[in-house]
N, C-alpha and C. Protein backbone atom coordinates (compact mmCIF):
# COMPACT_ATOMS: atom_id res chain seq x y z
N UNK A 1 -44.51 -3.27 -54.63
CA UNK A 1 -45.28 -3.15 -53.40
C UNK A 1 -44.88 -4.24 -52.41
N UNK A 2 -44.99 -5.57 -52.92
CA UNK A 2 -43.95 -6.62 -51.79
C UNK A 2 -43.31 -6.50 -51.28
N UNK A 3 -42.21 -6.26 -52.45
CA UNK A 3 -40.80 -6.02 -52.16
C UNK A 3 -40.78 -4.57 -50.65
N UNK A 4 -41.40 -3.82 -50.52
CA UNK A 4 -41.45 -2.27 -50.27
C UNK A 4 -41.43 -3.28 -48.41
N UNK A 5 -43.09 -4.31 -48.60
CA UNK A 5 -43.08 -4.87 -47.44
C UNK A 5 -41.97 -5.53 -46.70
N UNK A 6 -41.51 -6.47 -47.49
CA UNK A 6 -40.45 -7.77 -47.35
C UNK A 6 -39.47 -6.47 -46.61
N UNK A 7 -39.20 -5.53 -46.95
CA UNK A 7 -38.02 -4.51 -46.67
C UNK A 7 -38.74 -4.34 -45.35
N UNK A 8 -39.68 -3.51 -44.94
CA UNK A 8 -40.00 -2.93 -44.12
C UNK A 8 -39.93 -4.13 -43.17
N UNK A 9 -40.73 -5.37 -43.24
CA UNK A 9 -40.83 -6.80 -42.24
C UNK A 9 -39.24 -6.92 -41.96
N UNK A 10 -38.46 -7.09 -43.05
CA UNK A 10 -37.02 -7.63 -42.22
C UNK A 10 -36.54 -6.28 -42.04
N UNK A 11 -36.72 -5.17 -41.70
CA UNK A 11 -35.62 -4.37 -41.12
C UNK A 11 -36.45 -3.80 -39.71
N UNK A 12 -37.56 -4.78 -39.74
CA UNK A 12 -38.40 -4.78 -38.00
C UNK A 12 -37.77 -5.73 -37.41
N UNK A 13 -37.71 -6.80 -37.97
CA UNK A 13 -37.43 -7.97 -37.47
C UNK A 13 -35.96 -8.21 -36.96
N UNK A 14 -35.12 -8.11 -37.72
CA UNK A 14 -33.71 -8.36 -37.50
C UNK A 14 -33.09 -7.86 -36.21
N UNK A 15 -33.77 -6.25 -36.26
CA UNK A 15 -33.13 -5.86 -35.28
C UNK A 15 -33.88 -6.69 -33.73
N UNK A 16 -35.42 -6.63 -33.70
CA UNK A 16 -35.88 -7.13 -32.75
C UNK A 16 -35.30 -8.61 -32.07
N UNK A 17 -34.86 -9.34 -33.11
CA UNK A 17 -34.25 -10.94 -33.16
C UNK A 17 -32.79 -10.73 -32.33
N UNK A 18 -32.45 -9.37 -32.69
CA UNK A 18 -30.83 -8.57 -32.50
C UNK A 18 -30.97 -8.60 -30.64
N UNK A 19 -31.59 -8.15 -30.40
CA UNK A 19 -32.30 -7.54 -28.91
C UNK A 19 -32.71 -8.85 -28.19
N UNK A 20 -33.28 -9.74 -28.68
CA UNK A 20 -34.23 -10.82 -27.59
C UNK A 20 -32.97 -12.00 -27.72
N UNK A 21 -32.09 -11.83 -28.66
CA UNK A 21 -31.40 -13.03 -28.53
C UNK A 21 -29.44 -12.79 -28.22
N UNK A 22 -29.39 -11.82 -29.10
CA UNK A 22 -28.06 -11.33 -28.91
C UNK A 22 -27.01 -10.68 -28.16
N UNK A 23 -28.15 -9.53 -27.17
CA UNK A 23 -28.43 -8.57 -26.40
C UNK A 23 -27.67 -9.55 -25.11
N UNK A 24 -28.84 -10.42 -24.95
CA UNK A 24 -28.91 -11.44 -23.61
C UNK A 24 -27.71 -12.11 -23.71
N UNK A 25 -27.47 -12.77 -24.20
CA UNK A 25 -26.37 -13.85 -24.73
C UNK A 25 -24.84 -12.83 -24.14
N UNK A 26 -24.85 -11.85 -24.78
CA UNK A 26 -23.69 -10.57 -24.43
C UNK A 26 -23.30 -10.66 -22.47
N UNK A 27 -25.08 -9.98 -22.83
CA UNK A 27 -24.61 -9.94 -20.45
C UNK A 27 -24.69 -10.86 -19.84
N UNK A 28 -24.87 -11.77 -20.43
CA UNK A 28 -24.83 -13.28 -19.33
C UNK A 28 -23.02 -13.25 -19.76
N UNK A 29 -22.61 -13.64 -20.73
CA UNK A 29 -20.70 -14.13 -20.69
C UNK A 29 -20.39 -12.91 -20.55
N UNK A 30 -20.84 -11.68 -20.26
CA UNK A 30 -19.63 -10.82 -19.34
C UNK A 30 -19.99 -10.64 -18.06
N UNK A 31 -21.23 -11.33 -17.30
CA UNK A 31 -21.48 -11.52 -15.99
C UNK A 31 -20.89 -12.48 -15.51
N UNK A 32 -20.59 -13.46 -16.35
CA UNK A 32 -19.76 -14.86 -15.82
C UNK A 32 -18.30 -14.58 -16.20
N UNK A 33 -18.01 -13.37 -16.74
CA UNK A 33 -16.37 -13.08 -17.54
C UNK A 33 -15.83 -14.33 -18.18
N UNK A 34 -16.79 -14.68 -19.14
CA UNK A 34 -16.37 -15.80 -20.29
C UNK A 34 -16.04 -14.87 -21.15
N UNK A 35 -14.73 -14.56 -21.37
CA UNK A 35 -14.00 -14.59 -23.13
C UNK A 35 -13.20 -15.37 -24.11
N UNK A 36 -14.88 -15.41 -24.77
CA UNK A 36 -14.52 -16.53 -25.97
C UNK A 36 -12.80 -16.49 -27.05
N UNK A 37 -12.41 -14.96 -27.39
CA UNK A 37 -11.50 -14.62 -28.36
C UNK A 37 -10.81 -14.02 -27.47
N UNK A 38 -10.39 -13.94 -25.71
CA UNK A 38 -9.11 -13.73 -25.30
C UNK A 38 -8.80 -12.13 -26.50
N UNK A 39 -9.53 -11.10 -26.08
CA UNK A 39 -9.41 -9.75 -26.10
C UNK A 39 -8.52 -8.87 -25.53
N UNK A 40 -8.26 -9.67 -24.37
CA UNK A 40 -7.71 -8.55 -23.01
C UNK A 40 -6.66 -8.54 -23.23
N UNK A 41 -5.97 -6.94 -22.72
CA UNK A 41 -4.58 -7.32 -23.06
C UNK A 41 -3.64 -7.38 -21.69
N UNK A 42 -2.62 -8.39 -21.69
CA UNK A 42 -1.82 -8.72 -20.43
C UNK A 42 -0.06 -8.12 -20.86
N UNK A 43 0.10 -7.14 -19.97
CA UNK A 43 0.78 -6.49 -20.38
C UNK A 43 2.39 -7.28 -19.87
N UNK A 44 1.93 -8.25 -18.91
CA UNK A 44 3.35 -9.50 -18.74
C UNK A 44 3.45 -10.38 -19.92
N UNK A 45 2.79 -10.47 -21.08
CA UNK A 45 3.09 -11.13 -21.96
C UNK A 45 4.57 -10.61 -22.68
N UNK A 46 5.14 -10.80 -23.27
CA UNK A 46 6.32 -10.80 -24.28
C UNK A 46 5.32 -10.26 -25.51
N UNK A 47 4.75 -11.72 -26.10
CA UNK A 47 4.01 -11.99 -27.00
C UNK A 47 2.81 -12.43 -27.25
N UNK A 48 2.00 -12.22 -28.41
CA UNK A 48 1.31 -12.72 -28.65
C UNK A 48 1.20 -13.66 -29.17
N UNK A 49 2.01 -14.32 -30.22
CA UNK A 49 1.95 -15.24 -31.50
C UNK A 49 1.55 -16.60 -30.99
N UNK A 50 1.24 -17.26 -31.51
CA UNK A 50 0.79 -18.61 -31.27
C UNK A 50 1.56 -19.66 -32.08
N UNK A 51 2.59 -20.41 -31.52
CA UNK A 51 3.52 -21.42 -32.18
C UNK A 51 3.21 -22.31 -32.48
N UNK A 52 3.14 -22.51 -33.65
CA UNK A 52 2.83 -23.74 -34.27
C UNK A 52 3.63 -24.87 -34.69
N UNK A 53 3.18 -26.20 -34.83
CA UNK A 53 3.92 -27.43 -34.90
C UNK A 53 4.42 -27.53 -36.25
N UNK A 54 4.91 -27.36 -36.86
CA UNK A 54 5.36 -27.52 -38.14
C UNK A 54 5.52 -29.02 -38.68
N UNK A 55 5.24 -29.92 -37.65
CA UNK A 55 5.27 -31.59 -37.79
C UNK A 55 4.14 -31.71 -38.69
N UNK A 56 2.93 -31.00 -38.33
CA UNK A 56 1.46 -31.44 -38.50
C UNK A 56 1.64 -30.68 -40.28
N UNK A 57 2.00 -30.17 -40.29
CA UNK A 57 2.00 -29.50 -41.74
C UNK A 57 2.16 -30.26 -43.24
N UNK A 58 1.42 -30.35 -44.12
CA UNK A 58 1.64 -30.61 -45.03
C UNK A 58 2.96 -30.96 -45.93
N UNK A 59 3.47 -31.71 -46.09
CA UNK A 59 4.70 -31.73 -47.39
C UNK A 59 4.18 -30.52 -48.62
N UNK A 60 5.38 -30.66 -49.18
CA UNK A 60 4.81 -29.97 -50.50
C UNK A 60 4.15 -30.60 -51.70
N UNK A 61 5.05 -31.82 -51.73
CA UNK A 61 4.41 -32.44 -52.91
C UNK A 61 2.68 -33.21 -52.26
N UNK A 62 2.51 -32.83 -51.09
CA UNK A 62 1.19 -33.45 -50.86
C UNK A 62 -0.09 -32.20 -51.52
N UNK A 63 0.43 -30.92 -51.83
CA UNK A 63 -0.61 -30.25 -52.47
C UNK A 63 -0.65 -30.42 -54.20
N UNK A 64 -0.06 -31.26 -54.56
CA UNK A 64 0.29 -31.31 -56.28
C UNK A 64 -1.09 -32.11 -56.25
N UNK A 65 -1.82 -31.91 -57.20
CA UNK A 65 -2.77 -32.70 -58.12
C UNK A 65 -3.68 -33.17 -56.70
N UNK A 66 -4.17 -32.56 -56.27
CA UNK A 66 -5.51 -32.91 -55.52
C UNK A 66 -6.54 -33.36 -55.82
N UNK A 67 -6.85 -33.18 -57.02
CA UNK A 67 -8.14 -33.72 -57.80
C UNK A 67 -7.98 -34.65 -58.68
């Protein structure tokens, strides 16, 4: 019988929490055209990849015996 509640309370809730907080948050950064994860696609690109420093990288023998 709890359990039956606890179900019914969080599957009111979540979504309502979904709506008053998530909802909002959405149309405000696409009213200001904030994109966080750079979605869009720019068709003057070449590429996408992102080059990385290979300086900053680990040796090998620096992963032996970590513990």
């Amino acid at each position: 019988m709890i359990n039956q509640v606890r179900k019914g309370i969080i599957s009111f809730i979540i979504p309502i929490l979904y709506f008053i907080i998530i909802c909002p948050i959405s149309v405000l950064l696409s009213l200001i055209n904030k994109d966080f994860i750079h979605i869009k696609f720019d068709k003057k690109k070449s590429s996408y990849w992102i080059i990385k420093d290979y300086k900053k990288r680990g040796r090998e023998e620096d992963f032996y015996k970590q513990f």
